[in-house]
C-alpha atoms as a PDB file:
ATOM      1  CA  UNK A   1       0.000   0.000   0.000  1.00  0.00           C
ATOM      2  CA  UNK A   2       1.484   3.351  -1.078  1.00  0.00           C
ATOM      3  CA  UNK A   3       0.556   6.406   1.353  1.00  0.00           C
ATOM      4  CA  UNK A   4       2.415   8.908  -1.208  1.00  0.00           C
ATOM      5  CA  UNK A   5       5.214   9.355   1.581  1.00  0.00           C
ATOM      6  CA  UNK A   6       7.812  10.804  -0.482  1.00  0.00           C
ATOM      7  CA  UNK A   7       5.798  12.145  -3.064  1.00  0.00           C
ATOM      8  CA  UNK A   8       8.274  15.375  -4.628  1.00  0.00           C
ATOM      9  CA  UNK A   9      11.559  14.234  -3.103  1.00  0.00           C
ATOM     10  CA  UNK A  10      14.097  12.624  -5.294  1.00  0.00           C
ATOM     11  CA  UNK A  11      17.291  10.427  -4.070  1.00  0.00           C
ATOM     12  CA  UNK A  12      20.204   8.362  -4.547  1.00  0.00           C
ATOM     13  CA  UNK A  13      19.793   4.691  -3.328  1.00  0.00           C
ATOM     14  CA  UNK A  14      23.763   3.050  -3.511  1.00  0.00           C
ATOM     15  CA  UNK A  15      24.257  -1.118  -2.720  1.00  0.00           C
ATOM     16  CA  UNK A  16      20.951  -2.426  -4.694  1.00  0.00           C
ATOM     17  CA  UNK A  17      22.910  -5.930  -6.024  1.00  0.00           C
ATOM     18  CA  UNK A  18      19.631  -8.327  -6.492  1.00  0.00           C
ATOM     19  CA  UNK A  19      16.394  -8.676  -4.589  1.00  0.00           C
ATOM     20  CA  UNK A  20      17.704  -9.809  -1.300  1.00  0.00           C
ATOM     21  CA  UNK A  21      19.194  -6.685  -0.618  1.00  0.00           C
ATOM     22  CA  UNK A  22      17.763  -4.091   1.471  1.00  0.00           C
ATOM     23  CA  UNK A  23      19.013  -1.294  -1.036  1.00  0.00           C
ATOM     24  CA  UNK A  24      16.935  -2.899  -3.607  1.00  0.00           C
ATOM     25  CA  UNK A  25      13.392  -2.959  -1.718  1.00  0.00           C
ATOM     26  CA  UNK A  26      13.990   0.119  -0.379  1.00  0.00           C
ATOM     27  CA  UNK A  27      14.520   1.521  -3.945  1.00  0.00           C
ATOM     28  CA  UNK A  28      11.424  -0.286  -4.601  1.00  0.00           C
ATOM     29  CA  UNK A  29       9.487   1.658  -1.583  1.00  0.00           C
ATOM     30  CA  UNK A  30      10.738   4.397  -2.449  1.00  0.00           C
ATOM     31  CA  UNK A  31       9.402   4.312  -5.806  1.00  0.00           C
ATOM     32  CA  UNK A  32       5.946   3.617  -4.844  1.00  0.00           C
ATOM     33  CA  UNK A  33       5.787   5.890  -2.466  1.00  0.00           C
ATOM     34  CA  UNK A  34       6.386   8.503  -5.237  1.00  0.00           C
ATOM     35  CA  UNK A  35       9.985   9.522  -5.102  1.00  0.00           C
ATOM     36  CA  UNK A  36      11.788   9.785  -7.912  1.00  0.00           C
ATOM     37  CA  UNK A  37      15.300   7.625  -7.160  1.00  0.00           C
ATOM     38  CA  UNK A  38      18.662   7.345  -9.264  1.00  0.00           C
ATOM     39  CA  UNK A  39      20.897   4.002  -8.348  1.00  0.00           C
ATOM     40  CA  UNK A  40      24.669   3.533  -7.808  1.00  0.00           C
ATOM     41  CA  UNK A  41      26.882   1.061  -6.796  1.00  0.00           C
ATOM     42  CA  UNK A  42      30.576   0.251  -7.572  1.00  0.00           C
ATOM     43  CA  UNK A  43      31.518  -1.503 -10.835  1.00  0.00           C
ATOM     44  CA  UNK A  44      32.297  -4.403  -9.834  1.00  0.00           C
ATOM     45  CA  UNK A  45      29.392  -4.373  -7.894  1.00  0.00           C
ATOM     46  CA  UNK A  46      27.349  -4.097 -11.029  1.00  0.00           C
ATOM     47  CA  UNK A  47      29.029  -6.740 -12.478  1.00  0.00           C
ATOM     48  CA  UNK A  48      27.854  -9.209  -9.919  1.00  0.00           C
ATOM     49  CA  UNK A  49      24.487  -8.278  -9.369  1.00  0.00           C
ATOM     50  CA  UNK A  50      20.887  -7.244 -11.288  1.00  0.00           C
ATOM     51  CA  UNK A  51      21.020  -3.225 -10.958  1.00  0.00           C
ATOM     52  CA  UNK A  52      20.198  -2.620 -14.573  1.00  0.00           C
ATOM     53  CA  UNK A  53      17.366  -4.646 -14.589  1.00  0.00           C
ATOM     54  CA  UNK A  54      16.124  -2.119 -11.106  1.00  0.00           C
ATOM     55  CA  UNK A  55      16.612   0.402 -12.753  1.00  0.00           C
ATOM     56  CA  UNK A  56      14.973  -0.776 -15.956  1.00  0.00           C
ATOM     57  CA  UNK A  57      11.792  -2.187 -13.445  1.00  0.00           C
ATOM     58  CA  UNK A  58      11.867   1.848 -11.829  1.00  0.00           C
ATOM     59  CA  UNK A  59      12.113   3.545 -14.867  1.00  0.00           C
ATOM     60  CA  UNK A  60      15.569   5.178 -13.629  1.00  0.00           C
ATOM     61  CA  UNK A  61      19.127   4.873 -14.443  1.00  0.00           C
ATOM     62  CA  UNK A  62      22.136   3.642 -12.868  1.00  0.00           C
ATOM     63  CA  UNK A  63      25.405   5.852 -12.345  1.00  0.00           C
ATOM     64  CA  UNK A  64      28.589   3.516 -11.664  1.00  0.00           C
ATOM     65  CA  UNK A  65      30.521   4.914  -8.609  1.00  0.00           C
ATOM     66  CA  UNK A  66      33.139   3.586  -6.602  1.00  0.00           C
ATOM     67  CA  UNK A  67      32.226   5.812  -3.011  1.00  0.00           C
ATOM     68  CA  UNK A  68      35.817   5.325  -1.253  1.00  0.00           C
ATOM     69  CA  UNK A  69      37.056   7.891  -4.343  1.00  0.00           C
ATOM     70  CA  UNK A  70      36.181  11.735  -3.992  1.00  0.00           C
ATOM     71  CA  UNK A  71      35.952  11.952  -7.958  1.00  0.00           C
ATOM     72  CA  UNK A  72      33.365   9.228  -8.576  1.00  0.00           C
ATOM     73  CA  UNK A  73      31.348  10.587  -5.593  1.00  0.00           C
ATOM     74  CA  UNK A  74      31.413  14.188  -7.080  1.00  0.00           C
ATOM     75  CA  UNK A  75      30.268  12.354 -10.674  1.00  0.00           C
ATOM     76  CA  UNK A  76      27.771  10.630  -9.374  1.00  0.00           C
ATOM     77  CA  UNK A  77      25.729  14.017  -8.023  1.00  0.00           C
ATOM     78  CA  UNK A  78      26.703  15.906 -11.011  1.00  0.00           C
ATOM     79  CA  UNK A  79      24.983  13.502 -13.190  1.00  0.00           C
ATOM     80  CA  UNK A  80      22.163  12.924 -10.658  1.00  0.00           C
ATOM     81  CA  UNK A  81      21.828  16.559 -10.549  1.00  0.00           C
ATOM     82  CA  UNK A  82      21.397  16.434 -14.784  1.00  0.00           C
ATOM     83  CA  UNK A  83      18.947  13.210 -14.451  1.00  0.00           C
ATOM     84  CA  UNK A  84      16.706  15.136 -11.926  1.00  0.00           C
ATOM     85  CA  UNK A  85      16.790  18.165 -14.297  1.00  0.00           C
ATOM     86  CA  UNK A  86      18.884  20.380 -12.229  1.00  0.00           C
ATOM     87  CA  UNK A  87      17.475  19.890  -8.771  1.00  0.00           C
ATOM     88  CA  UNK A  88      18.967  18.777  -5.582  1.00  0.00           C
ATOM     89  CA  UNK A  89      18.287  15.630  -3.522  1.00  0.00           C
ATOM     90  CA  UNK A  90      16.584  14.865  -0.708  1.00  0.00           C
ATOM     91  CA  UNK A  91      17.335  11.642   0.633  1.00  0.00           C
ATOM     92  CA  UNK A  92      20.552   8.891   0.173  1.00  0.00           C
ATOM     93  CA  UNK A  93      20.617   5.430   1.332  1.00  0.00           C
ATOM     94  CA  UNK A  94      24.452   4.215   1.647  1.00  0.00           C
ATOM     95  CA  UNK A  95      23.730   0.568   2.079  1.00  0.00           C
ATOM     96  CA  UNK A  96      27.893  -0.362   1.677  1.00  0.00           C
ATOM     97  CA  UNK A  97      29.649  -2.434   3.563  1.00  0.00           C
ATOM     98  CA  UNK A  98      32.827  -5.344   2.806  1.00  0.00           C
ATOM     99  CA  UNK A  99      35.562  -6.572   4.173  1.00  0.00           C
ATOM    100  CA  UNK A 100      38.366  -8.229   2.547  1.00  0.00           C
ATOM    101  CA  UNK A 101      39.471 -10.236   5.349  1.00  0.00           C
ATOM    102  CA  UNK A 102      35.905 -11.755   5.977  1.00  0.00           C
ATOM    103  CA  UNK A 103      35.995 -12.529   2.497  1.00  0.00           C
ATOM    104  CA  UNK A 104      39.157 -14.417   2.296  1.00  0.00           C
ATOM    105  CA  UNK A 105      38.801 -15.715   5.545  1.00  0.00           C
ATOM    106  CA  UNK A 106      41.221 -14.231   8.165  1.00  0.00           C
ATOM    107  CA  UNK A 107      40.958 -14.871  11.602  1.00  0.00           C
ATOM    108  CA  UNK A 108      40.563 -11.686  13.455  1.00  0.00           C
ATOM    109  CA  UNK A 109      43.923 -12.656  15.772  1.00  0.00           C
ATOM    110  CA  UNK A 110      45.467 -12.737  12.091  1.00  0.00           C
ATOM    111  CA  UNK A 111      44.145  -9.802  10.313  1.00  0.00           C
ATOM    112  CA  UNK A 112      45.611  -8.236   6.907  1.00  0.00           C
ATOM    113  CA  UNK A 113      46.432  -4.987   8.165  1.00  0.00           C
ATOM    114  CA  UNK A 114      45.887  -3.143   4.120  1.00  0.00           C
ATOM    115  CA  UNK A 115      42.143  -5.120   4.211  1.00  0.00           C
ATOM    116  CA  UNK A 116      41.684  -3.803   7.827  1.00  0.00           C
ATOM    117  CA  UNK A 117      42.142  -0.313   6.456  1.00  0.00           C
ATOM    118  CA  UNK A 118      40.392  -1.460   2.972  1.00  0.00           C
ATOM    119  CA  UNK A 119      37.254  -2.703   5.225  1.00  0.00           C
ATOM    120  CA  UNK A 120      37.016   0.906   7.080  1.00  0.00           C
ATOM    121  CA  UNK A 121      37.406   3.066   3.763  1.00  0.00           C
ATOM    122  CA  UNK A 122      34.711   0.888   1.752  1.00  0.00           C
ATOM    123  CA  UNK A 123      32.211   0.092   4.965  1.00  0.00           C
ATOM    124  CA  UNK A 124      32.541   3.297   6.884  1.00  0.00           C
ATOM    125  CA  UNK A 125      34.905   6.290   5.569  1.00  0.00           C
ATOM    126  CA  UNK A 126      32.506   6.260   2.140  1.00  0.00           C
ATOM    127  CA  UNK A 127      29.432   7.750   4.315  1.00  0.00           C
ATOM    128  CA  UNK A 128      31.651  10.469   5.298  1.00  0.00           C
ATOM    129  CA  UNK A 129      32.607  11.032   1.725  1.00  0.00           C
ATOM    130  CA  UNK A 130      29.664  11.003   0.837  1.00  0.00           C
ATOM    131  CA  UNK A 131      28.275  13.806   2.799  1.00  0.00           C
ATOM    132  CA  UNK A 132      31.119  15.611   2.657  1.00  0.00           C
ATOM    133  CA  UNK A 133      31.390  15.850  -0.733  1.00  0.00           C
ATOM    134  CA  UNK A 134      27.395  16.782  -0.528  1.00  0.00           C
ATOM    135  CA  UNK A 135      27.936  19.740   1.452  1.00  0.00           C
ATOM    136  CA  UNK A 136      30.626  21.093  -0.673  1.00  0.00           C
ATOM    137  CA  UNK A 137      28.443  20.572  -3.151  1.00  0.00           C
ATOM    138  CA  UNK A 138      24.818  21.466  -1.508  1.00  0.00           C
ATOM    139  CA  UNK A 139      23.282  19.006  -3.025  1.00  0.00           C
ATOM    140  CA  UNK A 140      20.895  18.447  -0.055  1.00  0.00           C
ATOM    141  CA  UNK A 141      17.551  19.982   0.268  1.00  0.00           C
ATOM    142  CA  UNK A 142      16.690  21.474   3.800  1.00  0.00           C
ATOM    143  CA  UNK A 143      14.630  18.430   5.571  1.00  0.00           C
ATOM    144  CA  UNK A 144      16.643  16.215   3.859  1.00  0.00           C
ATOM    145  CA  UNK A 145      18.178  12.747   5.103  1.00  0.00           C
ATOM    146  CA  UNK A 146      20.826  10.446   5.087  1.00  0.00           C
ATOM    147  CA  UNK A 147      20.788   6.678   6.249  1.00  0.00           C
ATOM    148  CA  UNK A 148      23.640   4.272   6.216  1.00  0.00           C
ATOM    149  CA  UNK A 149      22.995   0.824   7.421  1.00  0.00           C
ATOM    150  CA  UNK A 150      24.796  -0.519  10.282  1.00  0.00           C
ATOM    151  CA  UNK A 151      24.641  -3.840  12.794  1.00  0.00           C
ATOM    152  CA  UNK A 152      24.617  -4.586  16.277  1.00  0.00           C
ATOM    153  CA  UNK A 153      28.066  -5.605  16.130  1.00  0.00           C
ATOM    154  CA  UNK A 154      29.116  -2.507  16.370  1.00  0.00           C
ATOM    155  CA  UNK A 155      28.493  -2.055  20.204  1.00  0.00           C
ATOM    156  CA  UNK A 156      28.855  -5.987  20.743  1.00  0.00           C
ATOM    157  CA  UNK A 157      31.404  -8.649  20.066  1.00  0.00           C
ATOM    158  CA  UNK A 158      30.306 -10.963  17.335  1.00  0.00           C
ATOM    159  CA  UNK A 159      33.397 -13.337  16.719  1.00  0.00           C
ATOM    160  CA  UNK A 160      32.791 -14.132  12.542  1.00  0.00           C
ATOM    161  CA  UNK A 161      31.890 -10.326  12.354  1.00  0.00           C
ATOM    162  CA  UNK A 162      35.704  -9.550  12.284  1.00  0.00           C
ATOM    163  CA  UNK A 163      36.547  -6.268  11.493  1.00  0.00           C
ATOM    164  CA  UNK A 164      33.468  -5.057  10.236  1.00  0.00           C
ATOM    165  CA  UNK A 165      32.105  -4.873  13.900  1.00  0.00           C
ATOM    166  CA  UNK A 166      35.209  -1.758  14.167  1.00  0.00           C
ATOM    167  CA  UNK A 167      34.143  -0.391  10.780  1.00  0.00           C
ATOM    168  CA  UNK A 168      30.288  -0.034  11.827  1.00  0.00           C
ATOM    169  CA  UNK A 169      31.278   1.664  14.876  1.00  0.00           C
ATOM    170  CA  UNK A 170      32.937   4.121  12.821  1.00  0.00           C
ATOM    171  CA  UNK A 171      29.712   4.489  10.480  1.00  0.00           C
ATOM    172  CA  UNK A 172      27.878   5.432  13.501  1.00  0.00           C
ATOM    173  CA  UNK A 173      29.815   7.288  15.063  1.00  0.00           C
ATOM    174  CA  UNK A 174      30.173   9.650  11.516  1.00  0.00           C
ATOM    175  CA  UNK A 175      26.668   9.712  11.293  1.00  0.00           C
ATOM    176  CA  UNK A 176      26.751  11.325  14.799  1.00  0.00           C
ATOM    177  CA  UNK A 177      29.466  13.603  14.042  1.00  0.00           C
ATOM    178  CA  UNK A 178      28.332  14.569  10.533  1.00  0.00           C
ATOM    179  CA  UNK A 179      24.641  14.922  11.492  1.00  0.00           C
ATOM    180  CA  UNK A 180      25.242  17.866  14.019  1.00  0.00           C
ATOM    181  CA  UNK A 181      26.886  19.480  11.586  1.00  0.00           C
ATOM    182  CA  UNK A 182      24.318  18.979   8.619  1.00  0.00           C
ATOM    183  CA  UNK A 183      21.801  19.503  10.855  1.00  0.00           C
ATOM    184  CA  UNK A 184      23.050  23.371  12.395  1.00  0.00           C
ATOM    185  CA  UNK A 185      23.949  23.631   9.309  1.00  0.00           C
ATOM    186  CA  UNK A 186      21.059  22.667   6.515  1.00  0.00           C
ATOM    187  CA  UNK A 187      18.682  21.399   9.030  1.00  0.00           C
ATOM    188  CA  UNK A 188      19.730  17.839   7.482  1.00  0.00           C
ATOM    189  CA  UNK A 189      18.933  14.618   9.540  1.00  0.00           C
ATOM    190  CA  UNK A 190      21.809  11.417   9.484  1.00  0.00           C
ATOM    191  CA  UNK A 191      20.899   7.896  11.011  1.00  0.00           C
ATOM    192  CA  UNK A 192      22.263   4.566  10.875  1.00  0.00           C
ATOM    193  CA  UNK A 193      19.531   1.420  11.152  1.00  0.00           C
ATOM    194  CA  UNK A 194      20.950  -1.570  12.894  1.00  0.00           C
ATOM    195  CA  UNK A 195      18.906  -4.225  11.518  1.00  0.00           C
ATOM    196  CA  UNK A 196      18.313  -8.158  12.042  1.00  0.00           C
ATOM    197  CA  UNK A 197      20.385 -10.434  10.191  1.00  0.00           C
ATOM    198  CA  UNK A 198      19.004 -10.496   6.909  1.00  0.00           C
ATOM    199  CA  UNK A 199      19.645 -12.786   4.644  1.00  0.00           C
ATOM    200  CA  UNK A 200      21.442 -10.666   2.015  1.00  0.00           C
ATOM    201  CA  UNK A 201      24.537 -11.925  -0.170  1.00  0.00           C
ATOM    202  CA  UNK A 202      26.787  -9.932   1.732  1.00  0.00           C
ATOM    203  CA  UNK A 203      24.981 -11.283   5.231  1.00  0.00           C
ATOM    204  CA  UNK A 204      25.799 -15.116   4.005  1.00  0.00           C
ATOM    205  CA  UNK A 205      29.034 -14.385   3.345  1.00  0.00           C
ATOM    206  CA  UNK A 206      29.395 -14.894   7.303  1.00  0.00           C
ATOM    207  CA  UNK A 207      30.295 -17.832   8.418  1.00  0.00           C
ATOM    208  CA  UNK A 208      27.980 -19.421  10.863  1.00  0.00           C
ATOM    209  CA  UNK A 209      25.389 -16.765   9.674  1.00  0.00           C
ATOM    210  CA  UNK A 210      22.434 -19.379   9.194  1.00  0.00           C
ATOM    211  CA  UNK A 211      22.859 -20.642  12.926  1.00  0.00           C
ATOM    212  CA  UNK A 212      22.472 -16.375  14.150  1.00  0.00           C
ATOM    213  CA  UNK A 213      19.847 -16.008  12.365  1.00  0.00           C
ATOM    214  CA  UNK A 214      18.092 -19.059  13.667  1.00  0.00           C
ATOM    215  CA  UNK A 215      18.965 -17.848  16.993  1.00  0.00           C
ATOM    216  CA  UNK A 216      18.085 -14.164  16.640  1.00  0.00           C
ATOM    217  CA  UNK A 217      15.030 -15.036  15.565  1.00  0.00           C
ATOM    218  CA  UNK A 218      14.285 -16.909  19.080  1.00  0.00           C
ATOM    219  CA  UNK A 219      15.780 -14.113  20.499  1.00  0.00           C
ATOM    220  CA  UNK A 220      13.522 -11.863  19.586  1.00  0.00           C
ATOM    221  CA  UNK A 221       9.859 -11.203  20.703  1.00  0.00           C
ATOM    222  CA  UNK A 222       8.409  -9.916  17.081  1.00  0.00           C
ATOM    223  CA  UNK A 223      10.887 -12.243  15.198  1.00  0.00           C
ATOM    224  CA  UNK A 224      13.574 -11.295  12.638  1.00  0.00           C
ATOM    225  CA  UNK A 225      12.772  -8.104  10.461  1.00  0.00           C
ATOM    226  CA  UNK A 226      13.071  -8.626   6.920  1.00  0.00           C
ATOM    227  CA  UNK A 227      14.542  -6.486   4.294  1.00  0.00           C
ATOM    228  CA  UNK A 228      11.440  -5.557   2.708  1.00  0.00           C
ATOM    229  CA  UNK A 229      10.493  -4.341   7.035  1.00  0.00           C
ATOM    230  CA  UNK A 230      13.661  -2.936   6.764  1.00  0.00           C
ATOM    231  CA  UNK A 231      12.575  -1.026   3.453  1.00  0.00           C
ATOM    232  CA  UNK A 232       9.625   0.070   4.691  1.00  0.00           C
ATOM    233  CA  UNK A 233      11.394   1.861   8.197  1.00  0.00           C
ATOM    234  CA  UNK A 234      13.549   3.486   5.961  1.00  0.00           C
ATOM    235  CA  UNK A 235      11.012   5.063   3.803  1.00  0.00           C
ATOM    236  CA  UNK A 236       9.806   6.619   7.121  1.00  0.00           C
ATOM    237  CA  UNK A 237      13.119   7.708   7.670  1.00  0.00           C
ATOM    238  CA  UNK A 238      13.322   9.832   4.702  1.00  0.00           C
ATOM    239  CA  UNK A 239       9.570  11.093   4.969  1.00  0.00           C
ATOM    240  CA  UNK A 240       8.944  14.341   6.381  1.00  0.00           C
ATOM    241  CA  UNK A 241       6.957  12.482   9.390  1.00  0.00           C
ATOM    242  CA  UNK A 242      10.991  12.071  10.860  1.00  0.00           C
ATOM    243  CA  UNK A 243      11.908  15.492  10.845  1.00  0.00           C
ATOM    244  CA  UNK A 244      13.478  15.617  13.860  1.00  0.00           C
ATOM    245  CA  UNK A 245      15.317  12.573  14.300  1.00  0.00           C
ATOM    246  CA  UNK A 246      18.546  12.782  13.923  1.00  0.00           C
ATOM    247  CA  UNK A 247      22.269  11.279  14.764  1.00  0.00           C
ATOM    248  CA  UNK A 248      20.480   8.144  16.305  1.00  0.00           C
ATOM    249  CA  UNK A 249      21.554   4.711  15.625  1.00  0.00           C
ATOM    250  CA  UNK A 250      17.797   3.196  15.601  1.00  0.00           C
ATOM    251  CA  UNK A 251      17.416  -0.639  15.985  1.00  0.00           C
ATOM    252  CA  UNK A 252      15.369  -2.138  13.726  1.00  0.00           C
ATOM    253  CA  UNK A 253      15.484  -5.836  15.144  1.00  0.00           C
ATOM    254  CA  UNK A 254      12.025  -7.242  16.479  1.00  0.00           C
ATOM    255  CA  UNK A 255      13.332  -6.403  20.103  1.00  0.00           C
ATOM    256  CA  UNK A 256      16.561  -8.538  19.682  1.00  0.00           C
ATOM    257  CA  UNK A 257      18.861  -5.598  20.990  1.00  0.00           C
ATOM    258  CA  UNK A 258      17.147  -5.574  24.519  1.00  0.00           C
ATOM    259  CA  UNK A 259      16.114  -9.114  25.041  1.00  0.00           C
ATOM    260  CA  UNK A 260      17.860 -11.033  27.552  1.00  0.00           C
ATOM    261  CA  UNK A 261      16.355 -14.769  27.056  1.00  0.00           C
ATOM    262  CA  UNK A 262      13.068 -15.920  25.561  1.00  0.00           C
ATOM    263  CA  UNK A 263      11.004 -19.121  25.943  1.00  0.00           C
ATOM    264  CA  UNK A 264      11.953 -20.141  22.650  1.00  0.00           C
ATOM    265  CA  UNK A 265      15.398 -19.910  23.432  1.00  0.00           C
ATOM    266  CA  UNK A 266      15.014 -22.005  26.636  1.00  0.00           C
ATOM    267  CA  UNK A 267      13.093 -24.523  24.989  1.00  0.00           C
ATOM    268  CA  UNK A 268      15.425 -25.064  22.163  1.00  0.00           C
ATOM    269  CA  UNK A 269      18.697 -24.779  24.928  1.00  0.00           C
ATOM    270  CA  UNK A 270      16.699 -27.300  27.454  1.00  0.00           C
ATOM    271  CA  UNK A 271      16.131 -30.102  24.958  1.00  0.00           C
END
């Protein structure tokens, strides 16, 4: 059901790779809830996933952009800029996140020190590039907003998390730094979402991720939210019914974050 949310505002959705991702329902959403939306992601992003075939479904286009470099960054709003005939944005989703050492395996007590510093640039330094390179550019409308997507691993220890737990907690921390700032200075809100596991490609890429999400869905009294859920709080997010929520790291996790034990997970533990 559309409630013509975001009816007027246009944005930049980054990290849409195939339907499983949260970047590409929210795209979706964000569509139907009357936004006009451009897509990015990096190119060898692209090449794995079903972006054009988004953007084809949303009637948009996709602008290739690699967000750990200044230049592609600045590209990408220039040409946004030109697809939205000359006006600014109001909203941007940075749904990014990797780590080379998850990907090839490293033990955290054994860490490649270059992917360490690869895994903060791509996961966590991009969002501040990407605002930073907004507000030299004022490319945000006043009201506007700004949500990256983060995990509760950044506040807890989550052993096959690895080094991304560090480079969430830099996310959100950014998004506090960078949305007093936007918001003194533009009236601009920034958030990070710390959502349930979701079965992404990047989320399976975990190991031991199917047993979490098993459990965090005992865990938690409304069950695991799913990325389409996830969509849908976003969209709120970057509605003008959120005005005045800002620099919050807002858990989106069917009560997982503040649950001690539940049945379930007594039931299943007792057996």
């Amino acid at each position: 059901m559309s409630y013509n949310l975001l009816k007027g505002k246009r944005g930049i959705i980054t990290g849409a790779l195939d339907e499983n991702s949260i970047a590409w329902q929210t795209a979706v959403r964000a569509v139907e809830e009357g936004a006009e939306i451009v897509l990015t992601n990096a190119p060898v992003a692209m090449r794995m996933g079903k972006i054009q075939e988004l953007a084809d479904q949303l009637n948009t286009i996709v602008i290739p952009a690699d967000a750990t470099s200044l230049e592609d960054i600045e590209n990408l709003y220039k040409k946004a800029q030109e697809h939205f005939g000359g006006e600014n944005i109001d909203f941007i989703l940075h749904s990014i996140g990797m780590s080379p050492n998850v990907r090839k395996g490293r033990e955290y007590g054994d860490l490649n020190y270059d992917y360490y510093q690869k895994s903060i640039d791509i996961s966590a330094l991009s969002f501040h590039k990407m605002m930073q390179v907004a507000e030299k550019m004022d490319i945000l409308n006043e009201w506007g907003s700004v949500v990256g997507l983060s995990y509760i691993a950044a506040q807890r220890a989550y052993p096959d998390y690895s080094d991304m737990s560090q480079a969430k907690a830099v996310l959100e921390s950014i998004a506090r730094s960078f949305g007093q700032r936007l918001g003194e200075n533009k009236k601009v809100r920034v958030n990070t979402i710390s959502q349930s596991p979701t079965p992404t490609t990047a989320g399976q890429g975990i190991s031991g991720f199917n047993v979490f999400l098993d459990y965090a869905d005992m865990l938690s009294p409304l069950g695991n939210a799913t990325a389409g859920e996830c969509a849908d709080y976003i969209i709120t997010l970057f509605s003008d019914l959120t005005k005045k929520v800002t620099m919050q790291n807002l858990f989106h996790d069917g009560g997982f974050s503040t649950s001690g034990i539940s049945h379930a997970l007594v039931e299943r533990l007792s057996k």
